[in-house]
Protein backbone atom coordinates (compact mmCIF):
# COMPACT_ATOMS: atom_id res chain seq x y z
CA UNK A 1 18.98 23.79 4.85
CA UNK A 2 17.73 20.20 4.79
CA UNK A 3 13.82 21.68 4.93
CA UNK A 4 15.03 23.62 1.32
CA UNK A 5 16.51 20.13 -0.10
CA UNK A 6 13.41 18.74 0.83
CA UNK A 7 11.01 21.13 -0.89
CA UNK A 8 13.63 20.83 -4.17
CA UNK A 9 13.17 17.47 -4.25
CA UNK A 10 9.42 17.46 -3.80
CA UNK A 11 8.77 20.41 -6.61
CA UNK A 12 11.25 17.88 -9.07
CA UNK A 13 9.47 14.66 -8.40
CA UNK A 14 5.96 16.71 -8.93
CA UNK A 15 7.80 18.23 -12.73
CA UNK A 16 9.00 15.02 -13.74
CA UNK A 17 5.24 13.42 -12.41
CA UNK A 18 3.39 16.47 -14.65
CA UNK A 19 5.59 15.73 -17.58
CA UNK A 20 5.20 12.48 -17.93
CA UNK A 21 1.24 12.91 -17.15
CA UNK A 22 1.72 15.13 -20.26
CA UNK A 23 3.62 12.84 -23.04
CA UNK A 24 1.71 10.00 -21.75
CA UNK A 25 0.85 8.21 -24.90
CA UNK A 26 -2.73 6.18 -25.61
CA UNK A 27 -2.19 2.46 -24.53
CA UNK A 28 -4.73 1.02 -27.02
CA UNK A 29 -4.14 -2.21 -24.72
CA UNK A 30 -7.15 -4.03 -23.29
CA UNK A 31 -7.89 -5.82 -19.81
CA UNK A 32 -10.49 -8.57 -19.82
CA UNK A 33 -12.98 -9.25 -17.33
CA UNK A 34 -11.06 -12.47 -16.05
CA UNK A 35 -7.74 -10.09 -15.96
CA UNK A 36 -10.13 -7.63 -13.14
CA UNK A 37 -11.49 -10.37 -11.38
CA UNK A 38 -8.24 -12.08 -10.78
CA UNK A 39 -7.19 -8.48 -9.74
CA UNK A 40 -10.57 -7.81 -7.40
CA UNK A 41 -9.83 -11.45 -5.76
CA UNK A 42 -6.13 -10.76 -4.94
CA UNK A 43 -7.01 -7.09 -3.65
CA UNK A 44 -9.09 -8.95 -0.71
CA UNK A 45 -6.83 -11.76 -0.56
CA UNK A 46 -4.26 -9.42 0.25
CA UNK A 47 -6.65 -7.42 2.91
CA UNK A 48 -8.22 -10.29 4.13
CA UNK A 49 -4.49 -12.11 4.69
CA UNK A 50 -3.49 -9.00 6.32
CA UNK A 51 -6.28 -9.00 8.77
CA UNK A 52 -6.06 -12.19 9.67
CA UNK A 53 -2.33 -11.84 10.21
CA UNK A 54 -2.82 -8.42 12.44
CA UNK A 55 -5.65 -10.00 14.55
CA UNK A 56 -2.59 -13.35 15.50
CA UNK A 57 0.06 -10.93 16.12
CA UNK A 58 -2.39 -8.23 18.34
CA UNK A 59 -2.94 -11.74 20.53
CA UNK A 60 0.43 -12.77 21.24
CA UNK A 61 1.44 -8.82 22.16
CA UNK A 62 -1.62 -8.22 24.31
CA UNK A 63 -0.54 -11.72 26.18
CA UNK A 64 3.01 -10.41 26.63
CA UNK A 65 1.72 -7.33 28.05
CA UNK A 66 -1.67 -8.75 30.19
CA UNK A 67 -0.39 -9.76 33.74
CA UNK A 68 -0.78 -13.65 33.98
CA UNK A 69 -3.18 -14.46 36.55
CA UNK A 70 -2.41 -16.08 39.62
CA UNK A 71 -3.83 -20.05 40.70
């Protein structure tokens, strides 16, 4: 039952993707070079940010987990 809503839903949200593929209309709008290299910088921003914030957090969880050793 819930498998069948599932596929429903899946084969509607793939019509309503192909029709508006289909009535898409031309933009005729233009992007600069400053506009994609502001883009390009905040795309590794983001990834670098989210690195950096992964390789803090995989610290203080491997400390919680590592036995302390004993003096």
């Amino acid at each position: 039952m819930i498998k069948a809503r599932i596929q429903g839903f899946e084969l509607m949200a793939w019509l309503v993707v192909a029709g508006l593929v289909i009535s898409a209309q031309p933009a005729h709008a233009y992007i600069d070079p400053g506009t994609g290299s502001f883009l390009f910088q905040l795309l590794i921003g983001t990834g670098l940010a989210m690195l950096a914030t992964v390789r803090v957090w995989w610290g203080k969880v491997v400390s919680l987990v590592k036995p302390k050793p004993k003096s």
